[in-house]
Structure formats: C-alpha cells, structure tokens
Protein backbone atom coordinates (compact mmCIF):
# COMPACT_ATOMS: atom_id res chain seq x y z
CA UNK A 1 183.23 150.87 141.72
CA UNK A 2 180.43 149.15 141.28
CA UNK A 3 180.07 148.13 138.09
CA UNK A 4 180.91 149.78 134.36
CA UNK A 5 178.19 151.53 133.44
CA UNK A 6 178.79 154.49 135.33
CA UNK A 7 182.39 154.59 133.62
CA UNK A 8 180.04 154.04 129.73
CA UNK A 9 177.92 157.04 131.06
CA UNK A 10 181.17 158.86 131.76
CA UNK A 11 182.56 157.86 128.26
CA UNK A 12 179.63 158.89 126.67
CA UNK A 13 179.20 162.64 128.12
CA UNK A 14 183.10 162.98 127.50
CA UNK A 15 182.21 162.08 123.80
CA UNK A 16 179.21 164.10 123.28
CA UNK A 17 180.26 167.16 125.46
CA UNK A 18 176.68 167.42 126.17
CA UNK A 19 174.13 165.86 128.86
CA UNK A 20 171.14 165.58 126.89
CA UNK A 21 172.85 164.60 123.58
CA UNK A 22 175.06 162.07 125.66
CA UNK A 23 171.94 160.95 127.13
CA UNK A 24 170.60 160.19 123.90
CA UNK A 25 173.63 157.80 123.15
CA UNK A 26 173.29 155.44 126.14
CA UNK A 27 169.54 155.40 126.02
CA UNK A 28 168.87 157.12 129.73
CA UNK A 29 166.79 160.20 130.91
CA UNK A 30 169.32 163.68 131.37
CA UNK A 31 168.70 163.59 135.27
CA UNK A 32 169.43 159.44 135.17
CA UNK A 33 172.85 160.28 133.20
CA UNK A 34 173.27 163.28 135.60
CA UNK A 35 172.94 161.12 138.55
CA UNK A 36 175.31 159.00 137.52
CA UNK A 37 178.00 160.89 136.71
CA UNK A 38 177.35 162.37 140.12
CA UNK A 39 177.86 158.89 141.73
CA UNK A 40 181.32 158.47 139.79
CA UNK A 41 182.70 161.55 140.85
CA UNK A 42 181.65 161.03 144.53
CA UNK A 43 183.30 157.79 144.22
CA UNK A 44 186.72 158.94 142.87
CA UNK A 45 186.43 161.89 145.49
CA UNK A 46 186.95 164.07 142.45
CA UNK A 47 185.58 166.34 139.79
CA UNK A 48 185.32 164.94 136.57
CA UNK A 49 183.69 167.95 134.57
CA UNK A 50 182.93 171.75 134.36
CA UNK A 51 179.66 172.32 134.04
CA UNK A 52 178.79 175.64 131.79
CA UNK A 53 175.58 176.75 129.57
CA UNK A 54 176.82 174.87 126.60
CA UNK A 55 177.30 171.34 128.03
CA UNK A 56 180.92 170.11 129.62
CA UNK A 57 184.31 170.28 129.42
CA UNK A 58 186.34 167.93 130.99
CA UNK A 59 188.63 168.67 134.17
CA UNK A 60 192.39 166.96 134.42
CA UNK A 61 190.79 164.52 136.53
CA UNK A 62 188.56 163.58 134.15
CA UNK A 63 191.43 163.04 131.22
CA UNK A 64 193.15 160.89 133.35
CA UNK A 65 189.48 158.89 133.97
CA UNK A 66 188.72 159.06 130.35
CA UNK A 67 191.78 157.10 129.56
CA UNK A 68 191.48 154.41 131.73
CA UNK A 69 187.69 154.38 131.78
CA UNK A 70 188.57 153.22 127.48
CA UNK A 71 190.97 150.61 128.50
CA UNK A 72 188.63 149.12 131.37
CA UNK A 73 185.99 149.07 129.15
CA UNK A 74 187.65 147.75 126.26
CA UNK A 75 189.13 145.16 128.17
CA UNK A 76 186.00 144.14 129.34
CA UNK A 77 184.54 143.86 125.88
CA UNK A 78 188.05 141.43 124.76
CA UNK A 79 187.33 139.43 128.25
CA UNK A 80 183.37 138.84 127.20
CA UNK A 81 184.83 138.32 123.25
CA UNK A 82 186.85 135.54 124.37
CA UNK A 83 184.62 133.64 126.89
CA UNK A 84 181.78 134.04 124.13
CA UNK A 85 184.35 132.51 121.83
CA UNK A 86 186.26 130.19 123.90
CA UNK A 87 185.37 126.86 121.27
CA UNK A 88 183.04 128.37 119.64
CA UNK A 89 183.14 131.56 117.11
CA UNK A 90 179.96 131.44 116.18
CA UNK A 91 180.05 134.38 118.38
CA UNK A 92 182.04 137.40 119.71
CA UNK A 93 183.75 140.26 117.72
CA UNK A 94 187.31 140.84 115.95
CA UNK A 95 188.87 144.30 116.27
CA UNK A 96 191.75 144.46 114.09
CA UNK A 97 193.65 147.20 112.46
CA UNK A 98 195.72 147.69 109.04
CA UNK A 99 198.00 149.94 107.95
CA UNK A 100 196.96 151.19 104.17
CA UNK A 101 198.77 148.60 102.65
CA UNK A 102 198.04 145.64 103.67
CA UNK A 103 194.42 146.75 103.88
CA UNK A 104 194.36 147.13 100.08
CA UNK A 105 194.78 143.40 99.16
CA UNK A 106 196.20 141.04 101.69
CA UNK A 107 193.77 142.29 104.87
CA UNK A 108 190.38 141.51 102.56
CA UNK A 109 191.48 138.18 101.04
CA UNK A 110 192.48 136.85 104.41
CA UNK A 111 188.97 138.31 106.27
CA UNK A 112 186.76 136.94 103.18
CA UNK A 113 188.37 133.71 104.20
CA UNK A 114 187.72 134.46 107.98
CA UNK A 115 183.92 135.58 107.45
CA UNK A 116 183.63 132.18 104.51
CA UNK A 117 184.22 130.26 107.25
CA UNK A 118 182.87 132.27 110.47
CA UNK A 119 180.07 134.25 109.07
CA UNK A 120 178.77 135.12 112.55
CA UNK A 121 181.68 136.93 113.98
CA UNK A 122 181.33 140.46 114.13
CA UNK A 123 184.60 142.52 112.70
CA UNK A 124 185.47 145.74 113.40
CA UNK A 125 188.40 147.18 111.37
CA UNK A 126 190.56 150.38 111.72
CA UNK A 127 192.91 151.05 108.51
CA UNK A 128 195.43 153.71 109.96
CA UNK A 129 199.47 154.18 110.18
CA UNK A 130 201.42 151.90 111.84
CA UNK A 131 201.82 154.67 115.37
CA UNK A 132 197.92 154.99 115.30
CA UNK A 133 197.52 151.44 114.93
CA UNK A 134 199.83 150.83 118.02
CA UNK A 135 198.46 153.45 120.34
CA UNK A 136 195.11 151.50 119.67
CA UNK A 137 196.39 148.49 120.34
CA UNK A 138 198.22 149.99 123.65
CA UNK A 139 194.74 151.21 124.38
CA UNK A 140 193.01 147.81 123.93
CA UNK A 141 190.85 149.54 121.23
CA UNK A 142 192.22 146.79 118.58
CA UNK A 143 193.95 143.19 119.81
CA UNK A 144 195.98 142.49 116.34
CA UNK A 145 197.06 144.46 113.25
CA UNK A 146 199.05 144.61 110.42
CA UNK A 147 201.03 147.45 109.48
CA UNK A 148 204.70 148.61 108.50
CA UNK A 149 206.72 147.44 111.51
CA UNK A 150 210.48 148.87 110.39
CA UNK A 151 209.54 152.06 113.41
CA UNK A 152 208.01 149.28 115.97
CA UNK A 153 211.04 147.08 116.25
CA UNK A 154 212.46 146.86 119.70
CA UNK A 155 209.15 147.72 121.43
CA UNK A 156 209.09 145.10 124.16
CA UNK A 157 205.40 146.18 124.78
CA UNK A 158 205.18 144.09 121.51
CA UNK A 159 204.77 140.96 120.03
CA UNK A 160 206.27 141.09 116.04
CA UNK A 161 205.59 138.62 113.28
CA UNK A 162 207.22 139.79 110.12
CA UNK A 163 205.20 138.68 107.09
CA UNK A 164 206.63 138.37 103.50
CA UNK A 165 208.66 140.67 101.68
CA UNK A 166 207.37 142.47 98.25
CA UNK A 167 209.65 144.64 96.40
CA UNK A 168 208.92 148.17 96.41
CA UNK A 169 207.53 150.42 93.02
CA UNK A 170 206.73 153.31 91.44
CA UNK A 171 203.82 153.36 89.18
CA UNK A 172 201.71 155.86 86.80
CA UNK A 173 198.89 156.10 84.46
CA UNK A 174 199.65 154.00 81.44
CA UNK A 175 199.33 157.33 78.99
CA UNK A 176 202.06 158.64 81.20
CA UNK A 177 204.55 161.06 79.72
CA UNK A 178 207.19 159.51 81.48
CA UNK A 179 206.73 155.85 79.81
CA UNK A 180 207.47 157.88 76.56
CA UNK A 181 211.53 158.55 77.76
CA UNK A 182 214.44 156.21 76.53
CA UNK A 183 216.48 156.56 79.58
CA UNK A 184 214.64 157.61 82.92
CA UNK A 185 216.77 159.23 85.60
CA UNK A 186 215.22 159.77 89.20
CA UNK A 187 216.20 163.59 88.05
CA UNK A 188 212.68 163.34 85.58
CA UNK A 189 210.74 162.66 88.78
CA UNK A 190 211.12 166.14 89.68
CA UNK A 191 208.72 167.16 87.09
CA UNK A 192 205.76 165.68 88.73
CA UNK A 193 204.15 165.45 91.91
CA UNK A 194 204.80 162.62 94.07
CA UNK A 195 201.67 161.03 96.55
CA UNK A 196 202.24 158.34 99.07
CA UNK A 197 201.14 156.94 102.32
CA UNK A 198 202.95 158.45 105.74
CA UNK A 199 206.84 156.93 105.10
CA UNK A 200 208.95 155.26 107.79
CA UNK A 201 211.85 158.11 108.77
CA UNK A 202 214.67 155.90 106.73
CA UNK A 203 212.29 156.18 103.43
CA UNK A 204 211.97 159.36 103.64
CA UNK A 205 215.08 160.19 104.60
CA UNK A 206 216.33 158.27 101.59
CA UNK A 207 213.57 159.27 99.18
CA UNK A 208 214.54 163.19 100.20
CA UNK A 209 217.92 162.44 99.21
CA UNK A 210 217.50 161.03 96.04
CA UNK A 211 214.87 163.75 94.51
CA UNK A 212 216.24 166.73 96.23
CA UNK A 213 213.18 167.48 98.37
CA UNK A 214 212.66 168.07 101.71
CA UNK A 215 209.44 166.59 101.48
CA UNK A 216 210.00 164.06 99.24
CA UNK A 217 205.96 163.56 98.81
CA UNK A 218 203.75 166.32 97.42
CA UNK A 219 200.53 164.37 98.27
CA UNK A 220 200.20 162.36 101.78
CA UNK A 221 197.06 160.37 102.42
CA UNK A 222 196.58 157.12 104.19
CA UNK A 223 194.16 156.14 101.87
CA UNK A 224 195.03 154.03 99.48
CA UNK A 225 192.19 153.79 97.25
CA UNK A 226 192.37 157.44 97.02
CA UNK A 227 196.19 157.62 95.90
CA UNK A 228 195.33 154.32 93.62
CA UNK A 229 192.53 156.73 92.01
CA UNK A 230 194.47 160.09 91.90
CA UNK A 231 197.74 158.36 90.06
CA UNK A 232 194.89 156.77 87.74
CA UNK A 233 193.27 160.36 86.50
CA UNK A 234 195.98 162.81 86.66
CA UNK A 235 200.09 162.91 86.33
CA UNK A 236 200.96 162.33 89.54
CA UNK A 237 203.26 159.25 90.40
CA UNK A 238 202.93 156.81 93.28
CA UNK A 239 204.67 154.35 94.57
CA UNK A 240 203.75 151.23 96.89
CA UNK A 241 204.90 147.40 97.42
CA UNK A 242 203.90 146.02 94.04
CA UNK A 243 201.44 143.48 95.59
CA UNK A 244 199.16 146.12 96.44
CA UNK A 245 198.48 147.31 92.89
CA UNK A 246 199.16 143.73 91.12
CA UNK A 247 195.67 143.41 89.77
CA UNK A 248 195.47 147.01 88.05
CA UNK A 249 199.07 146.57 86.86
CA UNK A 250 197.44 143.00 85.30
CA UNK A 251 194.64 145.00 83.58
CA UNK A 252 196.18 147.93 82.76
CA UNK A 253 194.88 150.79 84.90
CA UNK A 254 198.14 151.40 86.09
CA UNK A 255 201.35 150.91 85.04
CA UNK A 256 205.15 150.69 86.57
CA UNK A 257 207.71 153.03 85.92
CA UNK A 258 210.75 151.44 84.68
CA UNK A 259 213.01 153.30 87.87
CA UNK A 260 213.33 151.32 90.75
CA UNK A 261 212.16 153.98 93.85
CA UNK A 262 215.42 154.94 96.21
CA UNK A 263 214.22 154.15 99.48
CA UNK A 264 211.84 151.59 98.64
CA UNK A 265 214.61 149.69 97.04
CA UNK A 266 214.76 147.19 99.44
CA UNK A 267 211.37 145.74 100.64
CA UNK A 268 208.27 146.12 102.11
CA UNK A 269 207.95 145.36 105.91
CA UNK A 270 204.45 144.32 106.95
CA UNK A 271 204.11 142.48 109.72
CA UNK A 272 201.55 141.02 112.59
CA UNK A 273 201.60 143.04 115.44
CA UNK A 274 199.97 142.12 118.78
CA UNK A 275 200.83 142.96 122.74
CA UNK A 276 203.69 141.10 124.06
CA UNK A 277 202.13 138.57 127.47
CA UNK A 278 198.66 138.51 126.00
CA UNK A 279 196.74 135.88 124.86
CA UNK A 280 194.71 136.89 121.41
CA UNK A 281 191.01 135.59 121.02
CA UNK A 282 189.69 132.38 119.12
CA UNK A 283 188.86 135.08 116.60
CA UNK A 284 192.28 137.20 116.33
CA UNK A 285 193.55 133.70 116.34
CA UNK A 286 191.92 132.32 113.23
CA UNK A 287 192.58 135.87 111.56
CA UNK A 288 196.39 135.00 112.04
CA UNK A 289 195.96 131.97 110.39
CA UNK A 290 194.15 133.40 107.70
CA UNK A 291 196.56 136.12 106.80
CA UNK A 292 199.64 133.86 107.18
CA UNK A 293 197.86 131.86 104.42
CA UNK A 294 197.40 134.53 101.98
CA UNK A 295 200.34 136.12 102.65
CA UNK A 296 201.92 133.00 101.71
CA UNK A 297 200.43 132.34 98.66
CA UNK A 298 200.60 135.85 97.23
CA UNK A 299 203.29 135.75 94.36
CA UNK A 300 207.08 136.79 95.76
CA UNK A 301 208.17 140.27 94.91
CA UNK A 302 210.39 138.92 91.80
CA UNK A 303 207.02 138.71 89.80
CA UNK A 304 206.60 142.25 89.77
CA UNK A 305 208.04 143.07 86.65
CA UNK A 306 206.01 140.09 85.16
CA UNK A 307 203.21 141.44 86.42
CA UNK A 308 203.87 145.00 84.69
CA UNK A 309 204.12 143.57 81.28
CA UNK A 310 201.04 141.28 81.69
C-alpha cells in the first residue's frame, strides 16, 4: 500500500455511506474518491463495497478493512503526535478518555493545569463507560483514560494505575422529603426513583439486593451533569463518589442523604488506564502527572460528611 490516504478515502465513504457526500469530507472530486477506492480494492484483491442507487454498503471485506484501516490510521496520528512532541509540546494532540466521574471534577482540574501550562496542545476528550473507554483505547482511538477499573482488572492488554479512594453517597435536593424522616431505612428508598451512571456488575448486584429491584436504577445516563441536574429539580435520588458533587454539597444545591448506599459502601475505584508495552506521548505523559496531582490533593473520602454540613 502505498501510502494512507487511500485507507482516509476508504474511512471516509464507510462513514458517509455516500460518494459525493464522502467526497465532500476529504475535500476530492466524486470520480477522484471513486478512483481511489478503486485502487484499494485492486490492491487488497477484494471488494470493499456494494454499490446501489443510494450510495454504499459495506461488504465483509470491507468490515474487516474498516477496522484496521482506524487503527493504522490512528496509529499513525499517535506516531506523528509523539515525534511532533518528542521535547517539545508546544505541539501535537492529547486523546484521552473519562469515565463520567472523573470527568465531572478531577479530569478538568488536572487538564486546566495541562492547557495553564501547554496552551498549544490540542485535546481531544471522550467521556464514556469504562468498556467504551477500553475498546477505544484497544482501537488506538484514545492513548490514556480514567474510568472505573473494578471490571478491567486482570486485563493483561492493560496497564492499571489505581488513583485515590472516595467514599461512595447518596444525595438529593435539599427540600427533599426524605431529609424530613427521623430514622431512614434503605426500605424508604423504594418510594423514589433512583438515577445513576452504568454500575460495575458487583454494585449492582449489591444495590439490587438491598432495594429489592431487579434494576436497582430507574434512570441510567452517563452523563453526569444531567443526573447532577435531574436530582437538583425533581425527587429523584442519586448517588456518586462524594468528590464529584463536593462543591454543590458546599453550597447547597444538593444535599446527602444520611444512608450510606449498599454497594457503594466501600469506595470508588478510578484509576489510569493505558495499553500494557506502550510508550504514552510527552502529552499523555504530562496529563498523568497532572491528574496524579489533583487527585492527590483532593480531600480523602472521610471529609464527606464535613462537606454535607458545610
């Protein structure tokens, strides 16, 4: 193969489903993008798409292309990062990914520090679970991220850092009804709905024990800002490593529920998460630094009930 454009071109048309509109993406004329998917498929000795009236479809050889046509070309992008980096990041690009939790406090605080200090590197961020986040890092989409790491233990195609522990809540509006009981039993939780982020299969296996739900969560959404909004106007009860909603239990927007959450009761679990045998970037490296030094000096998980009476 010549060279990677062909395998962009490729990328491209499998995107857009479409010659012209795929075209349109990489900047060429519809017979230039024709020609050279032409030349790929010639190459590989293979079809790569079905050509019909409405654009393409893609054949089995061209899934099998399409995967490995991402990875070259994403590991082309890391190798160009790195050289463009390689003692100096005044230039190149951070792709990094964070699970919904860490990219509601400690993933800002430690890139405001990174971009203080760097202001030229480009950062691209992904905020997913912690099985998206790995198949993207698997796919060379994203070299680092930090995510829940309790399901990635034992990967060897991994390389772990666990980062530090914050005790796990459940919080409300401040107005809630609940706050208004004497003696809370995880029985009253039943009343109301419950919204969280995707759990790891212990939590929820735990968390369906103790409120007598199969699905222990009426609400699932990855977004945190969206759960941090919808406990805020409405009933419904969250719950979440306290670090993550320190600041609005500080000001009052939120407030804990005097129940410690079965399941959570342990611990959070974030942790670094890279691919075992690889080298990161000057950039990914710096970001390490960064969030090792926030995540050190955010207050220890003991504060939390401080931190709900403030």
């Amino acid at each position: 193969m010549n060279d990677l454009r062909q395998l962009r071109h490729f990328v491209a048309l499998a995107e857009h489903q479409h010659f012209a509109r795929a075209a349109a993406a990489v900047h060429l004329s519809q017979p230039a993008l024709s020609r050279s998917i032409q030349a790929l498929e010639s190459q590989l000795d293979c079809t790569l798409v079905d050509r019909h009236s409405r654009g393409v479809s893609l054949t089995a050889h061209g899934h099998l292309v399409l995967e490995h046509a991402r990875r070259l070309l994403a590991g082309s992008l890391a190798l160009s990062n790195a050289v463009n980096q390689l003692g100096n990041l005044e230039a190149g690009e951070l792709r990094l990914g964070a699970g919904p939790y860490p990219a509601a406090r400690l993933i800002p605080q430690a890139l405001g520090q990174l971009l203080q200090r760097y202001p030229r590197v480009q950062v691209k961020l992904d905020i997913g679970n912690w099985l998206e986040l790995r198949d993207s890092l698997l796919d060379s989409a994203i070299e680092l991220f930090v995510a829940d790491i309790r399901e990635l233990q034992g990967d060897a195609r991994l390389q772990i850092e666990a980062l530090r522990v914050h005790q796990g809540v459940l919080f409300c509006r401040p107005a809630h009804p609940l706050l208004q009981r004497r003696d809370l039993q995880p029985r009253d939780l039943l009343d109301f709905p419950l919204a969280g982020t995707q759990l790891p299969q212990a939590v929820e296996r735990s968390l369906g024990q103790a409120s007598g739900r199969a699905q222990p969560l009426s609400v699932q959404c990855d977004n945190f800002l969206v759960l941090k909004r919808l406990v805020a106007d409405s009933d419904v009860l969250s719950m979440a490593p306290w670090d993550v909603i320190a600041d609005e239990l500080h000001s009052g927007q939120l407030a804990l529920l005097p129940l410690q959450p079965q399941g959570l009761h342990q611990h959070s679990a974030y942790g670094l998460v890279s691919r075992a045998g690889h080298s990161l970037s000057p950039a990914a490296q710096a970001m390490v630094e960064a969030i090792r030094q926030m995540d050190e000096q955010t207050p220890r998980a003991g504060h939390a009930a401080e931190q709900g009476k403030a």
